[in-house]
PDB file of N, CA and C in Angstrom:
ATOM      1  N   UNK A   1      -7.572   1.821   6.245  1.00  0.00           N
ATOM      2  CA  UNK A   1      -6.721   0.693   5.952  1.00  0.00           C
ATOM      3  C   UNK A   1      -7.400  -0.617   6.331  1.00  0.00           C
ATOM      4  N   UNK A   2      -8.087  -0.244   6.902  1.00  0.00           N
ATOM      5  CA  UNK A   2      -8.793  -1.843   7.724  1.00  0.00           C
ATOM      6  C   UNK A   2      -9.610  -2.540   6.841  1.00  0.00           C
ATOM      7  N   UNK A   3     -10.050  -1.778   5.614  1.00  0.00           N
ATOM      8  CA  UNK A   3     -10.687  -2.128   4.446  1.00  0.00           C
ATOM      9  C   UNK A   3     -10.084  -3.131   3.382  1.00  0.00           C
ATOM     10  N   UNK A   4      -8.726  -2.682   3.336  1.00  0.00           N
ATOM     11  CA  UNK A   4      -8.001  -3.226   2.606  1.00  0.00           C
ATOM     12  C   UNK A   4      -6.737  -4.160   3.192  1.00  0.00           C
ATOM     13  N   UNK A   5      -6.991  -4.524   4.515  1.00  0.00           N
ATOM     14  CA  UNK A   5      -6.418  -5.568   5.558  1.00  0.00           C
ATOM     15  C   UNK A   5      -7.341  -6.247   5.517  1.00  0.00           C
ATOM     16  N   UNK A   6      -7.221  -7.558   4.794  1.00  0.00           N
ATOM     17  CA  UNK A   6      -8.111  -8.745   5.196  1.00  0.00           C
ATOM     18  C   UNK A   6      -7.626  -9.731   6.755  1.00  0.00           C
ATOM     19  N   UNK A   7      -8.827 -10.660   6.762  1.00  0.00           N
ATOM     20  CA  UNK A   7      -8.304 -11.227   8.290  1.00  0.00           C
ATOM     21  C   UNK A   7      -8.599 -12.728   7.415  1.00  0.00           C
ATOM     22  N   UNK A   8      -8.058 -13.645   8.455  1.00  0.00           N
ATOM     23  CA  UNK A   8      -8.015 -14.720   8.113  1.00  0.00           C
ATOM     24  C   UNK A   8      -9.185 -15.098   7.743  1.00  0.00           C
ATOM     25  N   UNK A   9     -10.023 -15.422   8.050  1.00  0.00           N
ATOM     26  CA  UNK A   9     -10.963 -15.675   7.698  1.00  0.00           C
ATOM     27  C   UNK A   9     -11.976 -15.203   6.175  1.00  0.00           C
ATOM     28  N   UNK A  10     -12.043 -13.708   5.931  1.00  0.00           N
ATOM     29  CA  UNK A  10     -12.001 -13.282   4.996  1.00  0.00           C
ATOM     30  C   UNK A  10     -11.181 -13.942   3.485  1.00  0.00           C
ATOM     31  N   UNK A  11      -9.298 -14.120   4.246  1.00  0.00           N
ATOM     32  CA  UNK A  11      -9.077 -14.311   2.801  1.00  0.00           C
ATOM     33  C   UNK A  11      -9.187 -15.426   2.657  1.00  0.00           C
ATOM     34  N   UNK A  12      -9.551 -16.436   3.512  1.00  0.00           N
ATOM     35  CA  UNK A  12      -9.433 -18.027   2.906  1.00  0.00           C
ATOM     36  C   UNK A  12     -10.988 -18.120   1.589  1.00  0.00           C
ATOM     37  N   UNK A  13     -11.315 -16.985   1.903  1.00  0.00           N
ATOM     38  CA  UNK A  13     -12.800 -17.414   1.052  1.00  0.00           C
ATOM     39  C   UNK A  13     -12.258 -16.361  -0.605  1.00  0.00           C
ATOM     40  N   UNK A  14     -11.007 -15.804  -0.543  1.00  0.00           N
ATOM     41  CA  UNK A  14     -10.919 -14.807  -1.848  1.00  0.00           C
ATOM     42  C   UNK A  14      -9.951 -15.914  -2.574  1.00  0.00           C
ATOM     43  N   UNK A  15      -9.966 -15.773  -4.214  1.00  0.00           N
ATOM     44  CA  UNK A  15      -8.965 -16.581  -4.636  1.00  0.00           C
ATOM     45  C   UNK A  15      -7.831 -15.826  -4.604  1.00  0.00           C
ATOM     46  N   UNK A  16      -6.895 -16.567  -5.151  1.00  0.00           N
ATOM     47  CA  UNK A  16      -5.306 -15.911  -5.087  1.00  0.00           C
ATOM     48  C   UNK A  16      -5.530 -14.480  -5.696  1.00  0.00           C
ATOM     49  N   UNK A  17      -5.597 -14.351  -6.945  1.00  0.00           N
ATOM     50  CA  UNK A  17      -5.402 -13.266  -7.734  1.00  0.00           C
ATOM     51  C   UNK A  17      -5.412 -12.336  -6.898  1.00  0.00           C
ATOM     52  N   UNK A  18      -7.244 -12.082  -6.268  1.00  0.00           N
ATOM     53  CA  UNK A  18      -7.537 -11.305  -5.269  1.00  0.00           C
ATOM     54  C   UNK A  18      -6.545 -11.475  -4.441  1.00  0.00           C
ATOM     55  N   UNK A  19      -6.428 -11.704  -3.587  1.00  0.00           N
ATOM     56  CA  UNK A  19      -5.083 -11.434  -2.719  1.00  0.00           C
ATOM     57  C   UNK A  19      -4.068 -10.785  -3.251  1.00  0.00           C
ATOM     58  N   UNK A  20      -3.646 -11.162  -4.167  1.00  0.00           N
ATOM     59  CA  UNK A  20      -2.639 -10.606  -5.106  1.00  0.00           C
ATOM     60  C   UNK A  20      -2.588  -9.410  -5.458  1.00  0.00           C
ATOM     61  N   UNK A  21      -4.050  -8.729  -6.134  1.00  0.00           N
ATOM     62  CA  UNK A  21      -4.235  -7.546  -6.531  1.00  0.00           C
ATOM     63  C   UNK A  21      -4.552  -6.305  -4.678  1.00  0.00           C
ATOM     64  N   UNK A  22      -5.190  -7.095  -4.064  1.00  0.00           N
ATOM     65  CA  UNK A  22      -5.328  -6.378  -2.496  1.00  0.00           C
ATOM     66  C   UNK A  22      -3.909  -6.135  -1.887  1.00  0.00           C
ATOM     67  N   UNK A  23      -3.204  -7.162  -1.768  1.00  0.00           N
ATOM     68  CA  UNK A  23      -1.918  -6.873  -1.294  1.00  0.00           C
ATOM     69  C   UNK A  23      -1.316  -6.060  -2.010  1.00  0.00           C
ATOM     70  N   UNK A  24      -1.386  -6.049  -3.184  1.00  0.00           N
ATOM     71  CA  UNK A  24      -0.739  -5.167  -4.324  1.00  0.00           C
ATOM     72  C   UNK A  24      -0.866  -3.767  -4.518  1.00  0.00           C
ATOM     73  N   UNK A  25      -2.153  -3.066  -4.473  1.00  0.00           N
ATOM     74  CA  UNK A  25      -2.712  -1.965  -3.730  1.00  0.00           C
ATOM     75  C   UNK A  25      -2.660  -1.854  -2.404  1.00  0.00           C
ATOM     76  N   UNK A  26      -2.660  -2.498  -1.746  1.00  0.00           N
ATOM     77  CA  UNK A  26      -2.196  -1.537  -0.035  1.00  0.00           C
ATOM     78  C   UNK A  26      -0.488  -1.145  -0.309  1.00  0.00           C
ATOM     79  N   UNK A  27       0.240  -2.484  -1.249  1.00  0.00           N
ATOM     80  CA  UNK A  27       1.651  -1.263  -1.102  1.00  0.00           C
ATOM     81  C   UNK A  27       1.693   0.157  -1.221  1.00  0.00           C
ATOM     82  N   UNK A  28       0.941   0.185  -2.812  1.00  0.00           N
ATOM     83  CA  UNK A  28       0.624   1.525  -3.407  1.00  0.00           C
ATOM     84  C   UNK A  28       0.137   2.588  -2.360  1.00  0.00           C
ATOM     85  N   UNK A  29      -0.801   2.041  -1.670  1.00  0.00           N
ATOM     86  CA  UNK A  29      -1.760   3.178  -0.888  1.00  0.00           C
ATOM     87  C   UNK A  29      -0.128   3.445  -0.200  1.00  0.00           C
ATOM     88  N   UNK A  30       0.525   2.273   0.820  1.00  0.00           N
ATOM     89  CA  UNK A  30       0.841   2.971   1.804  1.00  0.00           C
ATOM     90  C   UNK A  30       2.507   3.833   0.970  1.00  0.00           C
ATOM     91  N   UNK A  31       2.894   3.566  -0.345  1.00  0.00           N
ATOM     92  CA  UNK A  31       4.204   4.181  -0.489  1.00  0.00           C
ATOM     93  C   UNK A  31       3.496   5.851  -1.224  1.00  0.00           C
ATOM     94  N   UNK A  32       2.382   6.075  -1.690  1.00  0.00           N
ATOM     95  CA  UNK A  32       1.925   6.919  -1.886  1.00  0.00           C
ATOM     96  C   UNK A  32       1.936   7.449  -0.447  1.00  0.00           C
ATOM     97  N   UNK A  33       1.383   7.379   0.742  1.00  0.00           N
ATOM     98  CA  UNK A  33       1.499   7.835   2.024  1.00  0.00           C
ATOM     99  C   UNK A  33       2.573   8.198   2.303  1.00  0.00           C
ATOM    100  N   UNK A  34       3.806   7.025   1.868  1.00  0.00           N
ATOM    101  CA  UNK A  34       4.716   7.628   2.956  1.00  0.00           C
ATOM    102  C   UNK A  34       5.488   8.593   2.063  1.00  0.00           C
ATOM    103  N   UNK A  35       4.909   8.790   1.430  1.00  0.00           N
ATOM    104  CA  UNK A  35       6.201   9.989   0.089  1.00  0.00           C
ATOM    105  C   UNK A  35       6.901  11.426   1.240  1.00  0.00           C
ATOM    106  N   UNK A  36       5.513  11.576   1.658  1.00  0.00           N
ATOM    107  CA  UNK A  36       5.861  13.180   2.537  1.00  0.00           C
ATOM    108  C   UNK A  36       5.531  12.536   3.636  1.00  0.00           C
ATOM    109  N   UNK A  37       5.608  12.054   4.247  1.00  0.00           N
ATOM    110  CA  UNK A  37       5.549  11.484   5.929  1.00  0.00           C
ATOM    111  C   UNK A  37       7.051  10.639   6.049  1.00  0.00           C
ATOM    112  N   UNK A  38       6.791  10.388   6.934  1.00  0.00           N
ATOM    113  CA  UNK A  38       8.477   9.718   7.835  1.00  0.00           C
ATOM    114  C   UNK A  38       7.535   8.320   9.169  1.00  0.00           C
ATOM    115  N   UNK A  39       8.114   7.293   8.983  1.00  0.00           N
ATOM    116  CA  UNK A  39       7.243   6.423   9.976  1.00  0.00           C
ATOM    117  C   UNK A  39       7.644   6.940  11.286  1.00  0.00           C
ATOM    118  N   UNK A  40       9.216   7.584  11.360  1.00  0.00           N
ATOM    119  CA  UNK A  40       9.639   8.100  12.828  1.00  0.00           C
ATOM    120  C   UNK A  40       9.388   9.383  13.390  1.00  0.00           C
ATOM    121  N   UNK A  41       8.624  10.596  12.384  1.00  0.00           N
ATOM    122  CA  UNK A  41       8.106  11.565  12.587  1.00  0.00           C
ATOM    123  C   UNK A  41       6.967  11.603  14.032  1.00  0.00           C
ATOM    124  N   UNK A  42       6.816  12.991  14.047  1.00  0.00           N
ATOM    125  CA  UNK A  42       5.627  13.116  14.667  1.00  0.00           C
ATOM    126  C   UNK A  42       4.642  13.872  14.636  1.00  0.00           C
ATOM    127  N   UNK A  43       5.011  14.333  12.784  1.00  0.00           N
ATOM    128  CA  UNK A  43       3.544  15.281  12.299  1.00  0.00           C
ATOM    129  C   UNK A  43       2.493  14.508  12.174  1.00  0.00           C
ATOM    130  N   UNK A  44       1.419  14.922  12.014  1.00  0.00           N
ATOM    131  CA  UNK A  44       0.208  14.309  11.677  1.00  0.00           C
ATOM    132  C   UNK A  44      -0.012  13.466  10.453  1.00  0.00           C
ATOM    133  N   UNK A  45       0.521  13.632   9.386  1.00  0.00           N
ATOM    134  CA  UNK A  45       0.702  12.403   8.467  1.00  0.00           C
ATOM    135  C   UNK A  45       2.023  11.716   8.711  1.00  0.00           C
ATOM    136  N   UNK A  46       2.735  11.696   8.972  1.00  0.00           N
ATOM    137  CA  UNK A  46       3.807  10.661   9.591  1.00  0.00           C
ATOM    138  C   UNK A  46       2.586   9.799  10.793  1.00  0.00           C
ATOM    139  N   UNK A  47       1.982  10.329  12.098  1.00  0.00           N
ATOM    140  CA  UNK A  47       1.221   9.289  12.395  1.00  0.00           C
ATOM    141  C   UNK A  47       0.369   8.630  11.798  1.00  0.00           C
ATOM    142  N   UNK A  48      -0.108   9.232  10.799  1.00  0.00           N
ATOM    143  CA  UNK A  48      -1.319   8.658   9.974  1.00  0.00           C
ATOM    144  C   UNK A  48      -0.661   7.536   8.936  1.00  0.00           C
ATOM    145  N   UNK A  49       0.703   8.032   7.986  1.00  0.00           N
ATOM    146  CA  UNK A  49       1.248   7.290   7.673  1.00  0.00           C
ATOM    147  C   UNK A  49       2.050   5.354   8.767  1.00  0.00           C
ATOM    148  N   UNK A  50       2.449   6.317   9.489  1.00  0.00           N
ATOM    149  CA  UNK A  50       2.614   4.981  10.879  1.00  0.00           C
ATOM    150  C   UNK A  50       1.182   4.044  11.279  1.00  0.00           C
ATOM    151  N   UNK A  51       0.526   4.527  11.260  1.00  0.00           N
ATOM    152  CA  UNK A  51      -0.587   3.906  11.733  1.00  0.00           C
ATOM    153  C   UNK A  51      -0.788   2.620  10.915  1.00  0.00           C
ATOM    154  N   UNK A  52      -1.301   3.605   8.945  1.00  0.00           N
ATOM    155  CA  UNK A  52      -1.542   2.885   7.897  1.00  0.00           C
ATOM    156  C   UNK A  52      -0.706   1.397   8.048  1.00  0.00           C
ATOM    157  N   UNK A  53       0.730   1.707   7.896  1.00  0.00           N
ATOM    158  CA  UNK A  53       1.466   0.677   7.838  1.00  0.00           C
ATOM    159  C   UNK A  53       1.785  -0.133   8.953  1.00  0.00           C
ATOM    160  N   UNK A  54       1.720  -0.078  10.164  1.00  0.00           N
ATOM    161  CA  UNK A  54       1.052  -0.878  10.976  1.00  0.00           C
ATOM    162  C   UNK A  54       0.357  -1.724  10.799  1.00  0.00           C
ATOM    163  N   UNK A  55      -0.724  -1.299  10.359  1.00  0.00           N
ATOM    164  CA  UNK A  55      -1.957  -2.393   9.757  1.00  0.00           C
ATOM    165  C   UNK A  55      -1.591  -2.619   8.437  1.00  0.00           C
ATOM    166  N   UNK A  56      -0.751  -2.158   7.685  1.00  0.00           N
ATOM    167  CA  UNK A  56      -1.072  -3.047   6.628  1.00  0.00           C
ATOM    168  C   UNK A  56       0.771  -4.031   6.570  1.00  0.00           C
ATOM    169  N   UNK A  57       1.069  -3.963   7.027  1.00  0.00           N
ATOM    170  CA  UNK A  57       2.558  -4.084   6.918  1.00  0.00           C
ATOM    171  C   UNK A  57       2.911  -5.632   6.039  1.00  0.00           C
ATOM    172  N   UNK A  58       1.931  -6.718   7.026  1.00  0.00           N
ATOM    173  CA  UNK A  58       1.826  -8.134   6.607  1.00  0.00           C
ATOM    174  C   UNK A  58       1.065  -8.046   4.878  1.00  0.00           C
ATOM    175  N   UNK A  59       0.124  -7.581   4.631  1.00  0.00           N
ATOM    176  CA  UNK A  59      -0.102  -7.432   3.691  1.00  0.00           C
ATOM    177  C   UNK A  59       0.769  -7.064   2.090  1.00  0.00           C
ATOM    178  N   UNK A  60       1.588  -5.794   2.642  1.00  0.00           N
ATOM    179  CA  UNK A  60       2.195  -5.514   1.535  1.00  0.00           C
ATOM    180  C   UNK A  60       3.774  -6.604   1.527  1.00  0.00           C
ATOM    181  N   UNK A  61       3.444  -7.445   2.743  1.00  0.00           N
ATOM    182  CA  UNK A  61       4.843  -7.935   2.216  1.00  0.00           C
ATOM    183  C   UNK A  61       4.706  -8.850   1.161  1.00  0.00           C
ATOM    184  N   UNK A  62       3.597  -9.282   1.095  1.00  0.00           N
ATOM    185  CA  UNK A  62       3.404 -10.057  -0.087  1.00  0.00           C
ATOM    186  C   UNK A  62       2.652  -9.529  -1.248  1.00  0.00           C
ATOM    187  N   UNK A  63       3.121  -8.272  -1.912  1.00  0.00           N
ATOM    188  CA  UNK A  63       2.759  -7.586  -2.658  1.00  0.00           C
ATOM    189  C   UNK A  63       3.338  -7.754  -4.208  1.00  0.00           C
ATOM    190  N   UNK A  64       2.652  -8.454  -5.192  1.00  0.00           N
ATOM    191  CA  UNK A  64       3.218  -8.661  -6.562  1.00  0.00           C
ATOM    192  C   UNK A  64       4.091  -7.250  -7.196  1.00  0.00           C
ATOM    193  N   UNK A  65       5.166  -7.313  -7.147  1.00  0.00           N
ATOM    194  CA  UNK A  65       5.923  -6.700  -7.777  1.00  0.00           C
ATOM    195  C   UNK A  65       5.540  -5.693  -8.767  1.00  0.00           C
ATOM    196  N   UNK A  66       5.106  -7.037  -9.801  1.00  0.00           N
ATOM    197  CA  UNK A  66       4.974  -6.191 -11.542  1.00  0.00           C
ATOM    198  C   UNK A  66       3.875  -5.437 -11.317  1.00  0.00           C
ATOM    199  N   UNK A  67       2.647  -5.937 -10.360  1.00  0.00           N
ATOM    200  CA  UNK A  67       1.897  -5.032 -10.245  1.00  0.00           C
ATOM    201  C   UNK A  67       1.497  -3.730  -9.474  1.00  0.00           C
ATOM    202  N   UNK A  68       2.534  -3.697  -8.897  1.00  0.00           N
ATOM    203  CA  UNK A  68       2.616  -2.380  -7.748  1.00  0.00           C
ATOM    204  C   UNK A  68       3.790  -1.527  -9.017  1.00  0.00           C
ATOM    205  N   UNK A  69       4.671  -1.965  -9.512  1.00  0.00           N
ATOM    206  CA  UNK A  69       4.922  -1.114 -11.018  1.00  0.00           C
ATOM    207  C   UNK A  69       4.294  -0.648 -11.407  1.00  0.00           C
ATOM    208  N   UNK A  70       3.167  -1.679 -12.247  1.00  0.00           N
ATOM    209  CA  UNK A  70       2.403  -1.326 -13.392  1.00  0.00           C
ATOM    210  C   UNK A  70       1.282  -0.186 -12.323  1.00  0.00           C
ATOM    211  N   UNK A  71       0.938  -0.432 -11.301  1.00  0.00           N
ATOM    212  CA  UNK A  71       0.205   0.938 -10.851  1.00  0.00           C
ATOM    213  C   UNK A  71       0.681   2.162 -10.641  1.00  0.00           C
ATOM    214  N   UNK A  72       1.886   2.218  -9.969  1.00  0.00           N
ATOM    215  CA  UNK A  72       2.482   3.339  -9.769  1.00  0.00           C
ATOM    216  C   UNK A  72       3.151   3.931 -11.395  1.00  0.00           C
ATOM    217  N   UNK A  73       3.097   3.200 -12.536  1.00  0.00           N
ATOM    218  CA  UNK A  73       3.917   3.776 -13.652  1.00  0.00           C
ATOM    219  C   UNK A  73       2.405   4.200 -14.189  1.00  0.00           C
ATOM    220  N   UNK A  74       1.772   3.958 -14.094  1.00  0.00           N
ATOM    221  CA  UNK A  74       0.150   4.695 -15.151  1.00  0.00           C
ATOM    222  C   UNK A  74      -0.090   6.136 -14.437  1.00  0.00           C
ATOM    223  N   UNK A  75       0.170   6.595 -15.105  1.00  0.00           N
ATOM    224  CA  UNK A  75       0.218   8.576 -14.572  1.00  0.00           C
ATOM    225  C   UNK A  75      -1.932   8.389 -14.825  1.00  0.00           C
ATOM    226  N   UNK A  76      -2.535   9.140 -14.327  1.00  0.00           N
ATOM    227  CA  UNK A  76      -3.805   9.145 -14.767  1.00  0.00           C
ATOM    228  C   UNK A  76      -4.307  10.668 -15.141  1.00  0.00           C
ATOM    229  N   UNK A  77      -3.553  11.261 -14.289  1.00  0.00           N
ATOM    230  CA  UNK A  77      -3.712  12.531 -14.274  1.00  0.00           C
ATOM    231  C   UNK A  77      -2.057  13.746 -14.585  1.00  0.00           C
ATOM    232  N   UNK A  78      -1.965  14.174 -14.719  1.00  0.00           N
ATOM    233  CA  UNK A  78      -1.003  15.532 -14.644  1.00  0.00           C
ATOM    234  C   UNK A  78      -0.234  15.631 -13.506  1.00  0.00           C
ATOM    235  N   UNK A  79      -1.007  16.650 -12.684  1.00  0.00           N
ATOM    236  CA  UNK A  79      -0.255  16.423 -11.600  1.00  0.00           C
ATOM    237  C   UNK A  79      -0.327  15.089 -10.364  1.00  0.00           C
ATOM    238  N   UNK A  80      -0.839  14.036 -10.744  1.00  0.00           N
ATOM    239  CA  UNK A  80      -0.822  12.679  -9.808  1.00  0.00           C
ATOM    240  C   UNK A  80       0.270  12.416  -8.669  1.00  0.00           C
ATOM    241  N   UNK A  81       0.041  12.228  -7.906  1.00  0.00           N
ATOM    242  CA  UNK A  81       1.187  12.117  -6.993  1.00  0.00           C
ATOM    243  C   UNK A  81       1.349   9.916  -7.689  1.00  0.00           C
ATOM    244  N   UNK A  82       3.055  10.197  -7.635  1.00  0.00           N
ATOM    245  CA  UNK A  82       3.317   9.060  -8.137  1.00  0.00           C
ATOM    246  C   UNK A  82       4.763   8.502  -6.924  1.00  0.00           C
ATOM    247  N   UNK A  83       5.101   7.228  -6.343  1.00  0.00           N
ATOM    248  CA  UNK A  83       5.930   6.803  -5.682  1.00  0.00           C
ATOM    249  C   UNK A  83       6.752   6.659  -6.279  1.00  0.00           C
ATOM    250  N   UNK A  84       7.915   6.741  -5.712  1.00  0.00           N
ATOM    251  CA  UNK A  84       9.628   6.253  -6.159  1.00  0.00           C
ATOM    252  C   UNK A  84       9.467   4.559  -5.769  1.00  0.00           C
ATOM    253  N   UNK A  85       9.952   3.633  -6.439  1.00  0.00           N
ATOM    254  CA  UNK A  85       9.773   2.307  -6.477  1.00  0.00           C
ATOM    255  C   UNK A  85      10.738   2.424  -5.634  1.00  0.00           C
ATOM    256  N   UNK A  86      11.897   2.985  -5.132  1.00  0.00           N
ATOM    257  CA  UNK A  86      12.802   2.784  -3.949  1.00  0.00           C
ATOM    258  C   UNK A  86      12.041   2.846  -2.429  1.00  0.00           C
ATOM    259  N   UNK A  87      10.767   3.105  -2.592  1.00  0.00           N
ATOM    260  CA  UNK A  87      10.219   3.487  -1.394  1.00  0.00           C
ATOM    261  C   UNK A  87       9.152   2.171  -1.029  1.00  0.00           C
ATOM    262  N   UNK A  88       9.638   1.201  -1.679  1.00  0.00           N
ATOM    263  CA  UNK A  88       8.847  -0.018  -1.834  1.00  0.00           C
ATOM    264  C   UNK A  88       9.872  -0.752  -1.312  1.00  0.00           C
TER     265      UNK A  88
END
């Protein structure tokens, strides 16, 4: 996650879009995560999921809408694991 958590410094040098599309994908990553995890759990992807969103939490709050849709609605594969937009 720390990849896709920018720091201040970092984003003052990205333009918006970028931001836009980064914030926009960490939602994805982390509602794909939390599908089968629980943030209040204490299996091993519930911490892993907790962790993720920890660090990314500030990020996805400013996450473009249409485009955390438009990612989670493009199936790529068959069986793809895909998020419930309620989990956003």
């Amino acid at each position: 996650m720390r990849l896709l958590v920018s720091d201040e410094e970092t984003s003052d040098e990205l333009p918006g879009d970028a931001i836009s599309y980064q914030c926009s994908l960490t939602a994805v990553c982390i509602a794909l995560l939390l599908q089968d995890a629980s943030l209040h759990g204490d299996r091993e992807n519930d911490i892993i999921a907790r962790s993720a969103w920890d660090a990314a939490r500030e990020s996805v709050a400013f996450a473009d809408r249409r485009l955390v849709v438009e990612y989670l609605d493009v199936p790529r594969q068959v069986n793809e694991l895909r998020s419930l937009r309620a989990q956003l």
